[in-house]
PDB file of N, CA and C in Angstrom:
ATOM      1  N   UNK A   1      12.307  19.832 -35.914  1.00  0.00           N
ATOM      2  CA  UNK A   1      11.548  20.123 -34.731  1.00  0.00           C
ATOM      3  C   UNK A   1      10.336  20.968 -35.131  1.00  0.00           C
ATOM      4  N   UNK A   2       8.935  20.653 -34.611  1.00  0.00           N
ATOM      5  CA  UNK A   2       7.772  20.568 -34.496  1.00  0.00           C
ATOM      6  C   UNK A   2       7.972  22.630 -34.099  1.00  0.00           C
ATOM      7  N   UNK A   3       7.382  23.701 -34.871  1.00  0.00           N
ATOM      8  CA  UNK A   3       6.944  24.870 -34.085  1.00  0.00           C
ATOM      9  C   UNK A   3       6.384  24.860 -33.328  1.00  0.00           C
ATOM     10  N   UNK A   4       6.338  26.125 -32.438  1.00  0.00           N
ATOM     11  CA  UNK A   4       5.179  25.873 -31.257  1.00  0.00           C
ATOM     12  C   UNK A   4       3.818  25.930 -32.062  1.00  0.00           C
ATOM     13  N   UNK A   5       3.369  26.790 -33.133  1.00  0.00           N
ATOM     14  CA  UNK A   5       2.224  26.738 -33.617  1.00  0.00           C
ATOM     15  C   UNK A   5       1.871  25.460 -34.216  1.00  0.00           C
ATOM     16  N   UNK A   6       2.853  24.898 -34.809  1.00  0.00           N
ATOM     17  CA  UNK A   6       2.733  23.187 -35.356  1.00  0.00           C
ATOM     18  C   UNK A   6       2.147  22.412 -33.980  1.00  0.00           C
ATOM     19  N   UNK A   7       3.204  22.582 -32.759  1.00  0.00           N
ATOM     20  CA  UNK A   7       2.458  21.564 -31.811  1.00  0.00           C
ATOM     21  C   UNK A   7       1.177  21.733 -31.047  1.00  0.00           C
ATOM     22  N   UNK A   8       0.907  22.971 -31.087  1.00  0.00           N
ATOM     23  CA  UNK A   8      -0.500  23.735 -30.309  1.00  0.00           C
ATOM     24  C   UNK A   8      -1.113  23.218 -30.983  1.00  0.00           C
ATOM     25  N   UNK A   9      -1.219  23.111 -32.491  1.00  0.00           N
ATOM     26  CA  UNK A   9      -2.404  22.644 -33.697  1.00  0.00           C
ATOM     27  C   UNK A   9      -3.079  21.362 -33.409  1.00  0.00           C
ATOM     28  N   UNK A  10      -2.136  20.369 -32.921  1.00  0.00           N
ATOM     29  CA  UNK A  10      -2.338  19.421 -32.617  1.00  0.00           C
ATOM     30  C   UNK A  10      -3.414  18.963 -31.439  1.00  0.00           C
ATOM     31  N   UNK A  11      -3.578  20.294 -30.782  1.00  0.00           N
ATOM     32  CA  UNK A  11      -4.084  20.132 -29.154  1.00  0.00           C
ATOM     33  C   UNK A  11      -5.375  20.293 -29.135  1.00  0.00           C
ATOM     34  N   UNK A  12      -6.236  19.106 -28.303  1.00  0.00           N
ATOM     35  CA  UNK A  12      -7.929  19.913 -28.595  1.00  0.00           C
ATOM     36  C   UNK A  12      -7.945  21.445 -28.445  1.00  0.00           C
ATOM     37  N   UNK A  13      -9.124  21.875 -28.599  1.00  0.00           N
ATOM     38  CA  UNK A  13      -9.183  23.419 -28.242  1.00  0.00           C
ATOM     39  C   UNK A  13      -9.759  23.769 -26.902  1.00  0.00           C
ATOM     40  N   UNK A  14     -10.199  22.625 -26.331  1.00  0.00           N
ATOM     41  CA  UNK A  14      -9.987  22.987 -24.743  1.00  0.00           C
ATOM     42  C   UNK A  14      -8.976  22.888 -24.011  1.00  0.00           C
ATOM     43  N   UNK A  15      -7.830  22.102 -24.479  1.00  0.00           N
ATOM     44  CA  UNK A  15      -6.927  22.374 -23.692  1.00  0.00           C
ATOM     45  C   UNK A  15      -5.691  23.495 -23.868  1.00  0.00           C
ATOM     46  N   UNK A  16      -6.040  23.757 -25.528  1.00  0.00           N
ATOM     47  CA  UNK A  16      -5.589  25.812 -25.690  1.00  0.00           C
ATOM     48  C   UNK A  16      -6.183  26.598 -25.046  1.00  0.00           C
ATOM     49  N   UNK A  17      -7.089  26.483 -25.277  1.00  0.00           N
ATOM     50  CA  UNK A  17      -8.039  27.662 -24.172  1.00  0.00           C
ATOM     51  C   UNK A  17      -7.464  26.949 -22.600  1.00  0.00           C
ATOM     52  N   UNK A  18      -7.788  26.279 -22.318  1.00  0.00           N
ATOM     53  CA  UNK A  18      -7.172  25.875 -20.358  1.00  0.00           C
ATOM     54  C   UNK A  18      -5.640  26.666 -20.402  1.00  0.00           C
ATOM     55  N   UNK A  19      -4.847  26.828 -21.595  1.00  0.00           N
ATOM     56  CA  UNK A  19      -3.296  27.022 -21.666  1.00  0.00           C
ATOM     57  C   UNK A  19      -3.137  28.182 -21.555  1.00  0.00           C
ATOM     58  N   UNK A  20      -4.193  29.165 -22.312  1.00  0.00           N
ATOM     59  CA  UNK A  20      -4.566  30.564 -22.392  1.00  0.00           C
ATOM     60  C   UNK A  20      -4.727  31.001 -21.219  1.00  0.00           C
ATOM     61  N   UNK A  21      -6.217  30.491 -20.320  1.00  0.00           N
ATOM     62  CA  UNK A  21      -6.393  30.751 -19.122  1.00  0.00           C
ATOM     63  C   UNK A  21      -5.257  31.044 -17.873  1.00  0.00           C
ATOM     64  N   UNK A  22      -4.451  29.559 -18.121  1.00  0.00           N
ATOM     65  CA  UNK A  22      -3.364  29.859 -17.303  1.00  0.00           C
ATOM     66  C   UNK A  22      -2.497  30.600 -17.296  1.00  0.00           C
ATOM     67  N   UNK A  23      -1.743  31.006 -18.165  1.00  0.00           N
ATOM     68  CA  UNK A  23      -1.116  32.144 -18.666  1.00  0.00           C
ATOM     69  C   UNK A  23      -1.974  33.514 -18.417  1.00  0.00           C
ATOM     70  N   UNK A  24      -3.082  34.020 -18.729  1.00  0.00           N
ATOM     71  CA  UNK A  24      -3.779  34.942 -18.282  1.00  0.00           C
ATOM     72  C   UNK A  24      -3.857  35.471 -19.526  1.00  0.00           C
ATOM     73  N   UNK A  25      -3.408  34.552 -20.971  1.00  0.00           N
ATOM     74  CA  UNK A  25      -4.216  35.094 -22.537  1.00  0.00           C
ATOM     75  C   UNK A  25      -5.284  34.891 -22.724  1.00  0.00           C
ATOM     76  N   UNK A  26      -6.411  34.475 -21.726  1.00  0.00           N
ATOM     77  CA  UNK A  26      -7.532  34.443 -22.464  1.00  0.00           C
ATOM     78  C   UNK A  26      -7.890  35.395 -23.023  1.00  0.00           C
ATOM     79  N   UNK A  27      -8.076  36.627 -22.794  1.00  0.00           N
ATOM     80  CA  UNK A  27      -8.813  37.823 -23.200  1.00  0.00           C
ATOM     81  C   UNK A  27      -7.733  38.161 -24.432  1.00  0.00           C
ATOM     82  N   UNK A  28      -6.828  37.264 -24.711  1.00  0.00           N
ATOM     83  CA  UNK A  28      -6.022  37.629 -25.725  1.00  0.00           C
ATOM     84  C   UNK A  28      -6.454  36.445 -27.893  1.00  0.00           C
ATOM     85  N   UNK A  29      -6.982  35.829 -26.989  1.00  0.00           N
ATOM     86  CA  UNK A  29      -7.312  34.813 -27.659  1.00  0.00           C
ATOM     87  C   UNK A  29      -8.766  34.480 -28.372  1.00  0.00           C
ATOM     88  N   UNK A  30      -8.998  34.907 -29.430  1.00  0.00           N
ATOM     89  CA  UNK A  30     -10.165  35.252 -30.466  1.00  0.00           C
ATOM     90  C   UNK A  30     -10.923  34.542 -31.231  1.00  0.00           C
ATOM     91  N   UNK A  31      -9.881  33.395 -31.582  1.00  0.00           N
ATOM     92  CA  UNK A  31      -9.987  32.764 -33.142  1.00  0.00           C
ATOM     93  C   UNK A  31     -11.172  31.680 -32.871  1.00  0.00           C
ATOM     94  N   UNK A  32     -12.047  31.943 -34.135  1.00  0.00           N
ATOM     95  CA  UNK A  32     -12.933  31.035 -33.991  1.00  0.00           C
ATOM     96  C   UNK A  32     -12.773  29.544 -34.550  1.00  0.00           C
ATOM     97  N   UNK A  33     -11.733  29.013 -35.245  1.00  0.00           N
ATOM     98  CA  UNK A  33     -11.508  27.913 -35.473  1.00  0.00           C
ATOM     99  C   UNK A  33     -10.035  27.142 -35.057  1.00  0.00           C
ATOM    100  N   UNK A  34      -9.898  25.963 -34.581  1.00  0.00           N
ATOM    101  CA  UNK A  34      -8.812  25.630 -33.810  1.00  0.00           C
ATOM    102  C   UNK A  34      -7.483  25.984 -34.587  1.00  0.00           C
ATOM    103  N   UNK A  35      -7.297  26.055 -35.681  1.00  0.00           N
ATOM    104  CA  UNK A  35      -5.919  26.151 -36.262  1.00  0.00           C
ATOM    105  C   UNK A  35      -5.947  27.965 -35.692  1.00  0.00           C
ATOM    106  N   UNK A  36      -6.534  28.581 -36.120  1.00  0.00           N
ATOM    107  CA  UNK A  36      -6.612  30.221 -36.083  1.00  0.00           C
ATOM    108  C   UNK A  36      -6.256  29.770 -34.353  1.00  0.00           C
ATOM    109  N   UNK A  37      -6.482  29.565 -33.347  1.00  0.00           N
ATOM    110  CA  UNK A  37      -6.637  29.699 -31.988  1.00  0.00           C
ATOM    111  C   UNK A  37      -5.201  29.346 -32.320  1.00  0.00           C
ATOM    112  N   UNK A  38      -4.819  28.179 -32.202  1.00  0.00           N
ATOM    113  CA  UNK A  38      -3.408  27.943 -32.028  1.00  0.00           C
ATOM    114  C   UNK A  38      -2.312  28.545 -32.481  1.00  0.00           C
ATOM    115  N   UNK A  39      -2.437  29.685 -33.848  1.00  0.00           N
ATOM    116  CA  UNK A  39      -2.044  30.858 -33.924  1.00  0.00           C
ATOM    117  C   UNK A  39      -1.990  31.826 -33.807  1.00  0.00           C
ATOM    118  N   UNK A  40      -2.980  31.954 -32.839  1.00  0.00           N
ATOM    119  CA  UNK A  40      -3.065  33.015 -31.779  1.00  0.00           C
ATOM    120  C   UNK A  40      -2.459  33.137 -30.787  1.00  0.00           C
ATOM    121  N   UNK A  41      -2.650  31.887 -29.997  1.00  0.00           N
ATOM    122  CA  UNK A  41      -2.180  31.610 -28.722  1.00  0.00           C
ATOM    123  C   UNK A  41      -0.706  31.112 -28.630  1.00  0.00           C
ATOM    124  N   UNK A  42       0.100  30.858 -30.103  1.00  0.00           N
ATOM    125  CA  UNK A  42       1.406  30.701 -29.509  1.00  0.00           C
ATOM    126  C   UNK A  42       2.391  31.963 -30.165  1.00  0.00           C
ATOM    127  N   UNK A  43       1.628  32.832 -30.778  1.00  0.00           N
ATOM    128  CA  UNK A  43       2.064  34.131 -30.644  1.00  0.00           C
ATOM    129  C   UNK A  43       1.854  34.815 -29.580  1.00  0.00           C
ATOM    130  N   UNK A  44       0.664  34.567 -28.854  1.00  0.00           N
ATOM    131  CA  UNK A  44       1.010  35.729 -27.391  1.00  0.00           C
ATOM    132  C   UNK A  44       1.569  34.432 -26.755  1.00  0.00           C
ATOM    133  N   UNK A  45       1.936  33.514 -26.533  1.00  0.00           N
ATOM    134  CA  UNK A  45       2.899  32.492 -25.741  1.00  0.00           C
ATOM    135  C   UNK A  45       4.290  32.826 -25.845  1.00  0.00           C
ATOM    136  N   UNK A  46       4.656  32.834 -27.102  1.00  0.00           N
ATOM    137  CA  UNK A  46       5.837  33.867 -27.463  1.00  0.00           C
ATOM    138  C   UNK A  46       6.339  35.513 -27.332  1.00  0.00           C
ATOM    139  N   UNK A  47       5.168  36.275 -26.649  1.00  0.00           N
ATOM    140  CA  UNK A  47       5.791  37.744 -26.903  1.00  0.00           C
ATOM    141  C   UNK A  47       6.204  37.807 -25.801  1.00  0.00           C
ATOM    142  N   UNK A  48       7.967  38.734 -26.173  1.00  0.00           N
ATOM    143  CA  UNK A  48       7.999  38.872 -24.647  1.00  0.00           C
ATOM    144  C   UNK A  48       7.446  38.973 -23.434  1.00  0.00           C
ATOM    145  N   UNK A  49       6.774  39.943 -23.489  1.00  0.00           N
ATOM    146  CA  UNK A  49       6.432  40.352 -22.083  1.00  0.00           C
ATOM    147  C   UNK A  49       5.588  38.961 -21.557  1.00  0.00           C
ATOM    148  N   UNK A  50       5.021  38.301 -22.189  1.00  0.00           N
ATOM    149  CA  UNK A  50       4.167  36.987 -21.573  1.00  0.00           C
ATOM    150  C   UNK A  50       5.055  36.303 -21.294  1.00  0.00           C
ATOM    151  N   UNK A  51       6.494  35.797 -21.851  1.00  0.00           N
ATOM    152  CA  UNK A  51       7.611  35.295 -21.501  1.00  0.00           C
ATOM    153  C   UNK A  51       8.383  35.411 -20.087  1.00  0.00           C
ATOM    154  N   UNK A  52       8.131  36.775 -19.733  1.00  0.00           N
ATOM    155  CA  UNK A  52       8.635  37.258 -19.047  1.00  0.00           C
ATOM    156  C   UNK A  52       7.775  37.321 -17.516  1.00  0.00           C
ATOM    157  N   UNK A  53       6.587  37.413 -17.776  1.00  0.00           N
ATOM    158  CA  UNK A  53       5.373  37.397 -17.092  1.00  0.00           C
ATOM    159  C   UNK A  53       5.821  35.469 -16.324  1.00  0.00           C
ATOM    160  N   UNK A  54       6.438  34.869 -17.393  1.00  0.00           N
ATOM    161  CA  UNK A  54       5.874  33.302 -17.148  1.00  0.00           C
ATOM    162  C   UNK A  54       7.341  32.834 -16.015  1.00  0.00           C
ATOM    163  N   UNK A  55       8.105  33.528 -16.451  1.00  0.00           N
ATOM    164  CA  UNK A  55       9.725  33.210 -15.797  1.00  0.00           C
ATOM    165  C   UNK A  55       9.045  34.165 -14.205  1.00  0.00           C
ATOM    166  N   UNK A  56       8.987  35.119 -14.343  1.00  0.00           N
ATOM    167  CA  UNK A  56       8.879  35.520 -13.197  1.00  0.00           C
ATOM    168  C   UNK A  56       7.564  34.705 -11.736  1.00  0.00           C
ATOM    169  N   UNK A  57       6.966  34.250 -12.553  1.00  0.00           N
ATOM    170  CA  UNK A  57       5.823  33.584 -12.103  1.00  0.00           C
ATOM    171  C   UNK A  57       6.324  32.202 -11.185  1.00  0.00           C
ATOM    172  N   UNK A  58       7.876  31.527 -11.988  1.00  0.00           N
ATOM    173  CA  UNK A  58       8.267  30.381 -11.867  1.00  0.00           C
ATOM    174  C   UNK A  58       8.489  30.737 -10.199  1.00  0.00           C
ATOM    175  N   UNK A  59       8.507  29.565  -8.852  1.00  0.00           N
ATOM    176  CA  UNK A  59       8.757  29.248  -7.712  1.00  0.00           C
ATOM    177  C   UNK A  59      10.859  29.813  -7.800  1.00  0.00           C
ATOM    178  N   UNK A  60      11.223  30.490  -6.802  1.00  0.00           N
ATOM    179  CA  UNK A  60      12.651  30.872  -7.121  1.00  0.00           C
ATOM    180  C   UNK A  60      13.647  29.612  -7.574  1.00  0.00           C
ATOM    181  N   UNK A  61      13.384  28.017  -6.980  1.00  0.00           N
ATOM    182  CA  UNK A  61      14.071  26.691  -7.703  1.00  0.00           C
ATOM    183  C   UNK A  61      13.830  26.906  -8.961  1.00  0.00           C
ATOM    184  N   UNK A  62      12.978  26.853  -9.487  1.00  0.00           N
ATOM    185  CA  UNK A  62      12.797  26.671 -11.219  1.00  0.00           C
ATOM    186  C   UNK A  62      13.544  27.691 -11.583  1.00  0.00           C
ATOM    187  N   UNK A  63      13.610  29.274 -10.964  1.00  0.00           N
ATOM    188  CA  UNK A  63      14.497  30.601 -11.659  1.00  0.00           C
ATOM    189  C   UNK A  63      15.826  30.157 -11.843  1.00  0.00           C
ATOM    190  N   UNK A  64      16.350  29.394 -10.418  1.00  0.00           N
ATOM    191  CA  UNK A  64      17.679  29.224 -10.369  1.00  0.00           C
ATOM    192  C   UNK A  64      18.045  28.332 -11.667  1.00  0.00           C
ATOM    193  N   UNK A  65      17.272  26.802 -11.932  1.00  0.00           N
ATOM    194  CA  UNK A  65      17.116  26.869 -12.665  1.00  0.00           C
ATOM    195  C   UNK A  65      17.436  26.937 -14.221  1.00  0.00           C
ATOM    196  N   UNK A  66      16.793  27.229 -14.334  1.00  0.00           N
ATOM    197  CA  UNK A  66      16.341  28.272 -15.881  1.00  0.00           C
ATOM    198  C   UNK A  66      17.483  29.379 -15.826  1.00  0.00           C
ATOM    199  N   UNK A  67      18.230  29.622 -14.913  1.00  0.00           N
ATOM    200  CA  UNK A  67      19.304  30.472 -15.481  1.00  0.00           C
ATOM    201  C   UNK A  67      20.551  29.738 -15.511  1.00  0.00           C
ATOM    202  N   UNK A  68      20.770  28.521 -14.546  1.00  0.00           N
ATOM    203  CA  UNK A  68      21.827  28.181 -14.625  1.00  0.00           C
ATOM    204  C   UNK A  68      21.543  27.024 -16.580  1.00  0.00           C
ATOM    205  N   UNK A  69      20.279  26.912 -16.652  1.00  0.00           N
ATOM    206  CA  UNK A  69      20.626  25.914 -18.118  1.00  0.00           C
ATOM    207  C   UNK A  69      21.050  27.350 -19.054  1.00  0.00           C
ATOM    208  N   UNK A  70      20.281  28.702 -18.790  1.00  0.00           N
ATOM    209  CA  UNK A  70      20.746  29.784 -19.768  1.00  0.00           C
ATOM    210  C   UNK A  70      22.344  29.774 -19.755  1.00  0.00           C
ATOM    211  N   UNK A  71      22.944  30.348 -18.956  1.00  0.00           N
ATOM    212  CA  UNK A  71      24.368  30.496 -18.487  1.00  0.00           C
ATOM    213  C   UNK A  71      25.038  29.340 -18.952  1.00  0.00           C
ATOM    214  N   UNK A  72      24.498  27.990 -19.121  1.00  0.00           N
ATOM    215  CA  UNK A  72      25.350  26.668 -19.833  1.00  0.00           C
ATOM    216  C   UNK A  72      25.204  27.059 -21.349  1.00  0.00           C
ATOM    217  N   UNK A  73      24.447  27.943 -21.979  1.00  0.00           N
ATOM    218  CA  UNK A  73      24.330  27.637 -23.900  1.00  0.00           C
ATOM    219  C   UNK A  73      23.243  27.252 -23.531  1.00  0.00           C
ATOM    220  N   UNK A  74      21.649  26.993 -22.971  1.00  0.00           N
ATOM    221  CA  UNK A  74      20.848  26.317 -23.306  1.00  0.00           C
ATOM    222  C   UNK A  74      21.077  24.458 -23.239  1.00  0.00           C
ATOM    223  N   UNK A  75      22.096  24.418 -22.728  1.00  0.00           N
ATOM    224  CA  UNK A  75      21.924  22.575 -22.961  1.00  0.00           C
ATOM    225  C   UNK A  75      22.870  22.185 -21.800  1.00  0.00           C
ATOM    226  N   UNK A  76      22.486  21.364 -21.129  1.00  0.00           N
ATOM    227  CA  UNK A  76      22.718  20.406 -20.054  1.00  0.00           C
ATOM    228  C   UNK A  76      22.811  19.776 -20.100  1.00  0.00           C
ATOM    229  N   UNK A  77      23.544  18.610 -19.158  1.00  0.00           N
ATOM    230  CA  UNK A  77      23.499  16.822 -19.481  1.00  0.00           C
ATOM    231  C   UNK A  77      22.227  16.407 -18.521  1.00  0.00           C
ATOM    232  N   UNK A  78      21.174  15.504 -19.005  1.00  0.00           N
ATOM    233  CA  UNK A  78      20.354  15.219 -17.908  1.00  0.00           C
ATOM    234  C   UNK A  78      20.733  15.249 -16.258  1.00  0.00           C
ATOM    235  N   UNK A  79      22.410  14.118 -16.196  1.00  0.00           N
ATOM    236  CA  UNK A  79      22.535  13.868 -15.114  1.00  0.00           C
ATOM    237  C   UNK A  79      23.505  15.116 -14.279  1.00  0.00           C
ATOM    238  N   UNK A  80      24.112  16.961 -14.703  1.00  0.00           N
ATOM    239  CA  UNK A  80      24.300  17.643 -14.315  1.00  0.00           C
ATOM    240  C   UNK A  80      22.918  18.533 -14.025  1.00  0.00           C
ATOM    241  N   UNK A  81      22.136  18.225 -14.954  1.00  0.00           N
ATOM    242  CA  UNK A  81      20.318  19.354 -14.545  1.00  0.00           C
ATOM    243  C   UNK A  81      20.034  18.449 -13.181  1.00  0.00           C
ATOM    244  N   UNK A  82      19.636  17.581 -13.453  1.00  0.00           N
ATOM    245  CA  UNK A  82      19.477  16.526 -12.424  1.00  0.00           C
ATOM    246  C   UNK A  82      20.170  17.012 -10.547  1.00  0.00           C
ATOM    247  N   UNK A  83      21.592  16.642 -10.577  1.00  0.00           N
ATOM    248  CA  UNK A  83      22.649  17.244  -9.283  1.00  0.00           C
ATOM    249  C   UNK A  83      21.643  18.657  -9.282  1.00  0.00           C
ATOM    250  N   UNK A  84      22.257  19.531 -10.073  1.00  0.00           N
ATOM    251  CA  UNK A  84      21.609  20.856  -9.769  1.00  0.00           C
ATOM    252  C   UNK A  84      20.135  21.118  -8.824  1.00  0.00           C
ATOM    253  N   UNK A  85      19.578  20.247  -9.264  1.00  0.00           N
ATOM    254  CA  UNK A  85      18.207  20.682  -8.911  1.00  0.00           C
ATOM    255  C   UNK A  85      17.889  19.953  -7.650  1.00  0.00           C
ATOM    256  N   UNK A  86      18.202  19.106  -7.743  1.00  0.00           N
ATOM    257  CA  UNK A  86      18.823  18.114  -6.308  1.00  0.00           C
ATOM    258  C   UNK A  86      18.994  18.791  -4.992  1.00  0.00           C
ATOM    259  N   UNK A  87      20.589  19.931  -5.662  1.00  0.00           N
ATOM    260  CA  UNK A  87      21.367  20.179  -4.648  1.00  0.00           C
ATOM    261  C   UNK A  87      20.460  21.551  -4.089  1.00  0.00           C
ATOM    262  N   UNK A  88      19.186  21.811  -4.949  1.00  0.00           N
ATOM    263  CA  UNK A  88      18.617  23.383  -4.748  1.00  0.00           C
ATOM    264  C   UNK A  88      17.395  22.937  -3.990  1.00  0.00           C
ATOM    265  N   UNK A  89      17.179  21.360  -3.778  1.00  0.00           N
ATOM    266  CA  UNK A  89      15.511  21.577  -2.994  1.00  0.00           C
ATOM    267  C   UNK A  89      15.768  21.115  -1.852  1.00  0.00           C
ATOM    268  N   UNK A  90      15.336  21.562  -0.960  1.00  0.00           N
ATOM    269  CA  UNK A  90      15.654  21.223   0.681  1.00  0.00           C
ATOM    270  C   UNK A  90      14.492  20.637   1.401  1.00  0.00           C
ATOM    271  N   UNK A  91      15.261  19.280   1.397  1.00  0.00           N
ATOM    272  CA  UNK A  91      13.960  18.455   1.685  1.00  0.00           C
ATOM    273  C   UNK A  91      14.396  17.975   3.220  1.00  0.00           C
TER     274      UNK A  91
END
């Protein structure tokens, strides 16, 4: 499996910078050539507190969520994520 800095590398550099923006790293993000940017930007993508910044940000469905795949080990069967998320949007 691909790092996050391996797969960012891959990405034009406008759409790191658009990734930055959204997150609110722009002012975190320096590098003047795309490999340097993409190791920039998936180190502050990774530090906690931006982590934490990004979970809290999520709509409360996605929290629920993101804790019930935590609380499984990280891994789900498509078709139990699936029910779950189902049974959480009220349509």
């Amino acid at each position: 499996m691909l790092t996050l800095t391996q797969t960012l590398t891959d990405y034009p550099v406008s759409l790191l910078r658009a990734i930055a923006d959204a997150r609110g790293l722009q002012s975190l993000v320096h590098a003047a050539t795309p490999a340097a940017l993409a190791v920039e930007l998936s180190a502050a993508l990774a530090d906690p507190g931006s982590i934490v910044d990004a979970v809290e940000r999520l709509p409360e469905t996605a929290q629920t969520l993101l804790a019930a795949l935590v609380q499984a080990g990280g891994a789900m069967t498509a078709p139990s994520f699936a029910r779950l998320a189902l049974s959480l949007i009220h349509i």
